[in-house]
Protein backbone atom coordinates (compact mmCIF):
# COMPACT_ATOMS: atom_id res chain seq x y z
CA UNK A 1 0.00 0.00 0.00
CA UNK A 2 1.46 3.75 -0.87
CA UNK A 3 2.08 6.19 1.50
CA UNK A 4 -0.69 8.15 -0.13
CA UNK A 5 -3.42 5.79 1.13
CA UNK A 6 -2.27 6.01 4.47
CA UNK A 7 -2.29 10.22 4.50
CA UNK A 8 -5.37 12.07 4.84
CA UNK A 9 -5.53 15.89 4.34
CA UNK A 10 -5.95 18.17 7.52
CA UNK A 11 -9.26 20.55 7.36
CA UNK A 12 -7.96 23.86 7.10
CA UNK A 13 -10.22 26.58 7.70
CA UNK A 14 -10.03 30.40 7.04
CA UNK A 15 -12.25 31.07 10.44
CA UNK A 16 -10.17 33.55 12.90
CA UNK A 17 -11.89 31.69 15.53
CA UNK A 18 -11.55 28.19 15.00
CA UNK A 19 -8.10 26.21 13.69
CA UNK A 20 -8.99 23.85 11.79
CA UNK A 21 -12.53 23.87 10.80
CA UNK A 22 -16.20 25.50 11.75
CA UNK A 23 -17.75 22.21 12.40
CA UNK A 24 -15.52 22.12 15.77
CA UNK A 25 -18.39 24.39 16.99
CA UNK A 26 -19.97 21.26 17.79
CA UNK A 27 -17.80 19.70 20.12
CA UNK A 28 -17.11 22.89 21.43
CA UNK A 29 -20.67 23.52 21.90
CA UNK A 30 -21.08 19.98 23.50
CA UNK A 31 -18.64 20.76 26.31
CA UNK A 32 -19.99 23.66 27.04
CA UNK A 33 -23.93 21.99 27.42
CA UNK A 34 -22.41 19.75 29.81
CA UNK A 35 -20.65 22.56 32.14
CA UNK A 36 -24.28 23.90 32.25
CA UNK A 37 -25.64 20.94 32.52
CA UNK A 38 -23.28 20.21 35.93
CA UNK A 39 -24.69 23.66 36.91
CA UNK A 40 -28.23 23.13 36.61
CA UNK A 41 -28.26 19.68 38.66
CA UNK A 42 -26.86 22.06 41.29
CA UNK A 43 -29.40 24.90 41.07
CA UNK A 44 -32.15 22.31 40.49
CA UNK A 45 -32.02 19.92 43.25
CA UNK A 46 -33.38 22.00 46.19
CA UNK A 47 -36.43 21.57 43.93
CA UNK A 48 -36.74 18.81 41.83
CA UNK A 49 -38.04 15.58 42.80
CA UNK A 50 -35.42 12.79 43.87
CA UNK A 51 -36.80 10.21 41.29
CA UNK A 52 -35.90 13.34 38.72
CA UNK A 53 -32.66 13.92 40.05
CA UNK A 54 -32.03 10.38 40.02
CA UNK A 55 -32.41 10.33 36.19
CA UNK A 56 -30.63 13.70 35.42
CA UNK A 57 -28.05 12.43 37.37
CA UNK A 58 -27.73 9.19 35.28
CA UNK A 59 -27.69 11.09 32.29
CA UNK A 60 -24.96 13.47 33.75
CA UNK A 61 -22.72 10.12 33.93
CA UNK A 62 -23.63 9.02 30.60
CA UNK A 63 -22.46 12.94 29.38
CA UNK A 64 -19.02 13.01 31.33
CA UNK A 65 -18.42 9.79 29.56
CA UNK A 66 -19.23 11.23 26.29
CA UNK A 67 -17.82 14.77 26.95
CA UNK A 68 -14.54 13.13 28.22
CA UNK A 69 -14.37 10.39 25.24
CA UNK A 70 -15.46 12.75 22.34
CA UNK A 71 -14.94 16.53 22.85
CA UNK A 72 -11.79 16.73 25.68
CA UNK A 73 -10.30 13.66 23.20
CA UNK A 74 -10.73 15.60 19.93
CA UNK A 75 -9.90 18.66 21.74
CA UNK A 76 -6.33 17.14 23.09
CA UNK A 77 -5.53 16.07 19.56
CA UNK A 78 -6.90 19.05 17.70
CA UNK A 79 -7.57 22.30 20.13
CA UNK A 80 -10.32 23.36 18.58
CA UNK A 81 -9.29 27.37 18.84
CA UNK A 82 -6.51 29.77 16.78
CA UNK A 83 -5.93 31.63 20.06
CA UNK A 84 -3.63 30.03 22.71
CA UNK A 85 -5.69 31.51 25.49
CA UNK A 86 -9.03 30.35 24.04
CA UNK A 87 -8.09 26.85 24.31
CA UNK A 88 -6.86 27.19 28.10
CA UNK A 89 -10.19 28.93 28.86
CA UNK A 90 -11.99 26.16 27.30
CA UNK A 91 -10.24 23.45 28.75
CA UNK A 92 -11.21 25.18 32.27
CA UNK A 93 -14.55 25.26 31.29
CA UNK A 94 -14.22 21.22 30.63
CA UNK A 95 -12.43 20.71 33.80
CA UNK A 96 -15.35 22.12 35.26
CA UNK A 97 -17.73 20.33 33.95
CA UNK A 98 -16.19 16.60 34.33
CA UNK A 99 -14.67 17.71 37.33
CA UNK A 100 -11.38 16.63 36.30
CA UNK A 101 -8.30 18.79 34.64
CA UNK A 102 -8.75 18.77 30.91
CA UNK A 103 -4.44 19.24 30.98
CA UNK A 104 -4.08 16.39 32.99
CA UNK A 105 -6.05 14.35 31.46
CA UNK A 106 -3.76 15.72 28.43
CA UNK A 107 -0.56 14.37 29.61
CA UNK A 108 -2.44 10.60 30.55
CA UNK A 109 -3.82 10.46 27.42
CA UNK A 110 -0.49 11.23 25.69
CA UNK A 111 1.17 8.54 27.60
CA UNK A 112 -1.73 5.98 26.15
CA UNK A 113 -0.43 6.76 22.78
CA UNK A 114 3.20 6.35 23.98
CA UNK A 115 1.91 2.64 24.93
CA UNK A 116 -0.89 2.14 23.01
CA UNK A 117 -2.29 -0.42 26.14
CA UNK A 118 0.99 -2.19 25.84
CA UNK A 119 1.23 -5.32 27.51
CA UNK A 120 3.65 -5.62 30.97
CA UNK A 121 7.33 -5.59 30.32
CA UNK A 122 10.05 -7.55 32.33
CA UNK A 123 9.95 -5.47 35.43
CA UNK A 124 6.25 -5.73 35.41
CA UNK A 125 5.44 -2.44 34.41
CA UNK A 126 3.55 -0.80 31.12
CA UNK A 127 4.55 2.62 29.14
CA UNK A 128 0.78 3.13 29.03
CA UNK A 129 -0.80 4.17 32.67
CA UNK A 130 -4.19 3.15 31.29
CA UNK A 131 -3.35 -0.09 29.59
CA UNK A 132 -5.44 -2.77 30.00
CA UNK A 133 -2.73 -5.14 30.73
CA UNK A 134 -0.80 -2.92 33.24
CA UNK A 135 -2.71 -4.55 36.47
CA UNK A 136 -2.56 -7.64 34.55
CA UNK A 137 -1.58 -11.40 35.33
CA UNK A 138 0.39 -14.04 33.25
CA UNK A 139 0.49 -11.62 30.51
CA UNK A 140 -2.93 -11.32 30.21
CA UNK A 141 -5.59 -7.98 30.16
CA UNK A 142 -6.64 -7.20 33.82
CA UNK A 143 -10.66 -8.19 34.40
CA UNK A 144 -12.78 -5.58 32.89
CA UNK A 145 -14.55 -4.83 35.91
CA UNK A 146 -11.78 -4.20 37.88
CA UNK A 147 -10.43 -2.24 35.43
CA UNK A 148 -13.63 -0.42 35.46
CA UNK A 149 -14.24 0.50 38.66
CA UNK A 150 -10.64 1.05 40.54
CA UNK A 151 -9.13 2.88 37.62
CA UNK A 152 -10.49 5.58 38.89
CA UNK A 153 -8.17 5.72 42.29
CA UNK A 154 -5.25 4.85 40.41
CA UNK A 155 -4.18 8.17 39.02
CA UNK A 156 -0.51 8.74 39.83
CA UNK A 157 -0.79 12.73 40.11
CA UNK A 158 3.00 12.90 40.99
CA UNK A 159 3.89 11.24 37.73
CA UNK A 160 1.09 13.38 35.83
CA UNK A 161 2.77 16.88 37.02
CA UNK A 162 6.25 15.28 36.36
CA UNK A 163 5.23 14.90 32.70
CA UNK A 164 3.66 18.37 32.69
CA UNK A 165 6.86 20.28 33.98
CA UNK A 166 9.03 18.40 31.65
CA UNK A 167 6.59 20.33 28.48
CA UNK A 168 7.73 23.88 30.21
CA UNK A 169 4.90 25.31 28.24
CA UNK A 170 2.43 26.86 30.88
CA UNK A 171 0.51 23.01 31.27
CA UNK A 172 1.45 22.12 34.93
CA UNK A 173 0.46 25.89 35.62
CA UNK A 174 -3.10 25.70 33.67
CA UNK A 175 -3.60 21.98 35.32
CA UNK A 176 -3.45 23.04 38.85
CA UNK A 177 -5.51 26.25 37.61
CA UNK A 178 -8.18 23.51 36.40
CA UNK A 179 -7.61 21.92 39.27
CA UNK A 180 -8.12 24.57 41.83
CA UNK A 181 -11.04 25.97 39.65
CA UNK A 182 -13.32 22.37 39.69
CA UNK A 183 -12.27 22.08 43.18
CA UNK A 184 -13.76 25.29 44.81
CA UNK A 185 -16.88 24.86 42.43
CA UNK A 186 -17.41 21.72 44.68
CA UNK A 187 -16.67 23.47 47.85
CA UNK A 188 -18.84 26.21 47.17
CA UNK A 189 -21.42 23.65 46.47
CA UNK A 190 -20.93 21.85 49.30
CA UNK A 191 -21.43 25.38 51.22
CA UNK A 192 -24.29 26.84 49.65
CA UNK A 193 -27.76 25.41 49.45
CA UNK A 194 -29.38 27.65 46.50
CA UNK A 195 -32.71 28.83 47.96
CA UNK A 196 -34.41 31.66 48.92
CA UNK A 197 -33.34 32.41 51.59
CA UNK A 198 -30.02 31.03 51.05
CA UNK A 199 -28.60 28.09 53.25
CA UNK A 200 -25.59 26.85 54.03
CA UNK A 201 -23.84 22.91 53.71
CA UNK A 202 -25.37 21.31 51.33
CA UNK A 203 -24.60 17.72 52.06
CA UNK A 204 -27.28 16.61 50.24
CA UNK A 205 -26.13 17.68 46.89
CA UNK A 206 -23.00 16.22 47.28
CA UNK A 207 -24.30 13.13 48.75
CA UNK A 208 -26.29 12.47 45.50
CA UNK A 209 -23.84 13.83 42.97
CA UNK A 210 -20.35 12.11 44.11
CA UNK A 211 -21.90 8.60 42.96
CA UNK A 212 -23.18 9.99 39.57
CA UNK A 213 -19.68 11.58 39.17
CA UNK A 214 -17.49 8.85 40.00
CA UNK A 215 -20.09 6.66 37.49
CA UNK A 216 -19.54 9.00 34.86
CA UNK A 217 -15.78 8.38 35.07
CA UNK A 218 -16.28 4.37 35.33
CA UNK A 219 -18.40 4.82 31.87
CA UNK A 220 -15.41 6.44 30.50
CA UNK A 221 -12.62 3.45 31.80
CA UNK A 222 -15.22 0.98 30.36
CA UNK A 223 -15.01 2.39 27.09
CA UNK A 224 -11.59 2.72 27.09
CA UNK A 225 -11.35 -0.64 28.17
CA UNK A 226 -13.08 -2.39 24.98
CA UNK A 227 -11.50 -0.49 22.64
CA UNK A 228 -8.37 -1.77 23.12
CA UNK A 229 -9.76 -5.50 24.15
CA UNK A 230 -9.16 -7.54 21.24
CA UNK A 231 -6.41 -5.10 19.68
CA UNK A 232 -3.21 -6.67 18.89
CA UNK A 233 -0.33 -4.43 20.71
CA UNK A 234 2.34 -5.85 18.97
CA UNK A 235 0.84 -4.51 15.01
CA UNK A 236 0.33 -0.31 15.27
CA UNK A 237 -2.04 -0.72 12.73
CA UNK A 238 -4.71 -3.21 15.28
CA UNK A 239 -3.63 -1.20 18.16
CA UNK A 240 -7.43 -0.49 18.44
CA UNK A 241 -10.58 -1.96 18.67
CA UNK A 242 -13.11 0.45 15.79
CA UNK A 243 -16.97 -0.13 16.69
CA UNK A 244 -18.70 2.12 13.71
CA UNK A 245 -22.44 2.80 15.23
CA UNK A 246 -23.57 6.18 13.30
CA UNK A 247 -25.02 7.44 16.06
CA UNK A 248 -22.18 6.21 18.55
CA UNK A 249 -19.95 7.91 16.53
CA UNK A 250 -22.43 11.04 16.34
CA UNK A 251 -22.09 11.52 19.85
CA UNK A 252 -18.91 10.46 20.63
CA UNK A 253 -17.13 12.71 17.33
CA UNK A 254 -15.70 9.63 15.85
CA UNK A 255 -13.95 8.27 18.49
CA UNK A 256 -15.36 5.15 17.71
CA UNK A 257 -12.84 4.52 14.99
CA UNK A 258 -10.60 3.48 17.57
CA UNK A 259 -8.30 1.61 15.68
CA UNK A 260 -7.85 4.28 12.90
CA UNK A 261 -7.33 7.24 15.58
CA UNK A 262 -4.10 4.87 17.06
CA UNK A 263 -3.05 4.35 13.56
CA UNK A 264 -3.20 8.16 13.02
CA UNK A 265 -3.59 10.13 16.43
CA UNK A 266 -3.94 13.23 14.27
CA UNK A 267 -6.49 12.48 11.42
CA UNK A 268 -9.53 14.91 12.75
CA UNK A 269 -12.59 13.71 13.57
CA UNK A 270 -14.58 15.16 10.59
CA UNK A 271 -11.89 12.95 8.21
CA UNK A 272 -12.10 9.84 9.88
CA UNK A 273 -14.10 8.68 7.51
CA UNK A 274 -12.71 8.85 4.70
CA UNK A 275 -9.46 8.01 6.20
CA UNK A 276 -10.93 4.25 7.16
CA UNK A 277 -11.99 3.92 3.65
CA UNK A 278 -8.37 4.63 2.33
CA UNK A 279 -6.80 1.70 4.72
CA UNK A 280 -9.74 -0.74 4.86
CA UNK A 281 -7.56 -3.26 3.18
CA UNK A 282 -5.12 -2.91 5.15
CA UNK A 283 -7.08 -3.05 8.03
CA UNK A 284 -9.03 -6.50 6.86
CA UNK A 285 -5.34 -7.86 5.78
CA UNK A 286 -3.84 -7.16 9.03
CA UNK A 287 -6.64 -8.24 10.95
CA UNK A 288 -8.21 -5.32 12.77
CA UNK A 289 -10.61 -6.48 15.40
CA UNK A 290 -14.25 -4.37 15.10
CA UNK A 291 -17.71 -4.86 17.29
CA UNK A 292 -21.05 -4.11 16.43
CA UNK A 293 -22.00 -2.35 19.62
CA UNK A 294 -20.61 1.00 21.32
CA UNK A 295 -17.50 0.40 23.14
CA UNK A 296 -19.02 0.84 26.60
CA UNK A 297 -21.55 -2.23 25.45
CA UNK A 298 -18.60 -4.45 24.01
CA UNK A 299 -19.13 -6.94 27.01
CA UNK A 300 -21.92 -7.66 25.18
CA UNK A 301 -20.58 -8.05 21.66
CA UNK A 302 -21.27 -11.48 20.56
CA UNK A 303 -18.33 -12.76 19.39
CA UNK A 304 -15.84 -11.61 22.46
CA UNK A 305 -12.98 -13.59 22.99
CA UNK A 306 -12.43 -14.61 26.54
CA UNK A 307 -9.25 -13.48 27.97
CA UNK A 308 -7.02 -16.64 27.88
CA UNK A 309 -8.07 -17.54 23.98
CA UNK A 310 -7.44 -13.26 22.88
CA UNK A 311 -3.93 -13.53 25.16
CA UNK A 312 -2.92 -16.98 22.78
CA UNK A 313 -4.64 -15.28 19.71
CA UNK A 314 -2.56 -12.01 19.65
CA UNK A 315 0.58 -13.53 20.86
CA UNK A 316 0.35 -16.11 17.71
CA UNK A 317 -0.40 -13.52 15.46
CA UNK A 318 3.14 -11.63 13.83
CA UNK A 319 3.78 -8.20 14.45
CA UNK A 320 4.32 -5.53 11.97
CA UNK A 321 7.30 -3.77 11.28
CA UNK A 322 6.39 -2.11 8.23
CA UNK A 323 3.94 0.25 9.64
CA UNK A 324 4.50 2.80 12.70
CA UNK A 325 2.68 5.59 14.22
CA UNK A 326 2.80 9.28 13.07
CA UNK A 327 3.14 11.77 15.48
């Protein structure tokens, strides 16, 4: 296959305000709906029903998952903004809504592509912090539940701000600002119950929205978790798992064309497209692993491996050498 089936042209745009196209308006816009979102559980639970908060608090995990998986994952790859400060501002705005820092989420993410969920290496250890085989045994992926639901603790935020000081670029300043800024939204949450008249400690709302929160996050490591389940680490072109639901992809801004986005970290979303046409071949030759259902439903793809038969599988299959990753 030519090099020219494996390039795709970046959008270019002659907008002042965005970098590389308009239609980034829409994941913009989508962070933003969240942040407000976040906001108006706060301002509407002194009122609201608890069955209704319940559900908008369901659908508040199900839109972290989405916000952190489709717009802060485009927007790490492709800021969406021609102004430096723009993008910091947004990514503020994003920290605040996922309550998490949009720049250290940054420097994680980066480290995934370094690793690309490699599997453990002699000392026991993986170049990728969120690979699926770094907590691991015999070689094999770590149970998917686990995975799930104790990723969450296992954020090394020593390491994190290591990786941001070594950039000297203004990140480990903006991440603690993003830090600092989600962190006394809480706290003046937690102070003040918004009524009229005011009150103050609101244990309540934090009481219901801590659960909803750290769901939201456990949506996102379950996602991440199948789209690299099944991928072979040792071939960059199958170092994904690509599940291509229109309206998954809708949502998510193409991030379901997992597989592709490893291949090519830089292709944007809006040319992902045509980019999976170009190397479908490929793909097919090299066996790329796909699943019918959204990522955070491929438990329930039908044709799963189980974990000893995938381990055998991959480690039979020959790796590449002819293909690497662009930067």
């Amino acid at each position: 296959m030519s090099a020219d089936a494996i390039r795709i042209e970046r959008p270019t745009t002659k907008s002042r305000l965005f970098a590389h196209t308009r239609w980034d308006a829409f994941p913009a816009a989508a962070g933003l709906f969240c942040l407000a979102y976040f906001l108006g559980l706060y301002f509407l639970f002194p009122h609201a029903p608890l069955w209704v908060m319940l559900v908008l608090g369901f659908i508040y995990s199900l839109m972290v998952n989405a916000n952190i998986n489709g717009v802060g994952h485009n927007f790490i790859h492709n800021p969406f903004f021609r102004s430096r400060l723009l993008n910091r501002l947004f990514g503020i705005t994003q920290s605040i809504g996922c309550c998490f820092s949009q720049t250290l989420y940054d420097a994680v993410h980066m480290q995934h592509h370094k690793g690309n969920s490699d599997r453990q290496d002699e000392h026991g250890d993986t170049l990728d912090w969120l690979s699926i085989y770094r907590h691991g045994h015999d070689g094999e992926t770590e149970n998917p539940w686990r995975y799930v639901f104790l990723s969450f603790f296992r954020d090394d935020v020593g390491a994190i701000k290591r990786e941001l000081r070594k950039r000297k670029n203004g990140d480990l300043f903006w991440g603690n600002i993003e830090l600092t800024a989600f962190a006394t939204t809480l706290l003046v949450m937690a102070i003040i119950v918004p009524t009229s008249p005011i009150h103050f400690i609101n244990w309540r709302f934090i009481l219901f929205f801590l659960p909803f929160w750290y769901l939201g996050h456990c949506f996102s490591y379950l996602n991440g978790y199948y789209r690299h389940y099944g991928a072979n680490p040792d071939k960059p072109i199958a170092w994904g798992v690509s599940s291509y639901g229109k309206i998954y992809n809708w949502l998510f801004f193409y991030n379901g064309y997992h597989a592709e986005h490893h291949f090519r970290p830089k292709v944007h979303w809006t040319k992902m497209e045509k980019f999976r046409q170009n190397i479908a071949d490929l793909q097919k030759q090299e066996g790329v692993r796909t699943i019918k259902r959204a990522h955070m439903l491929g438990f329930l793809d039908p044709d799963l491996p189980k974990r000893g038969q995938r381990n055998a599988h991959v480690e039979a299959a020959e790796p590449s050498t002819s293909l690497s990753q662009s930067s």
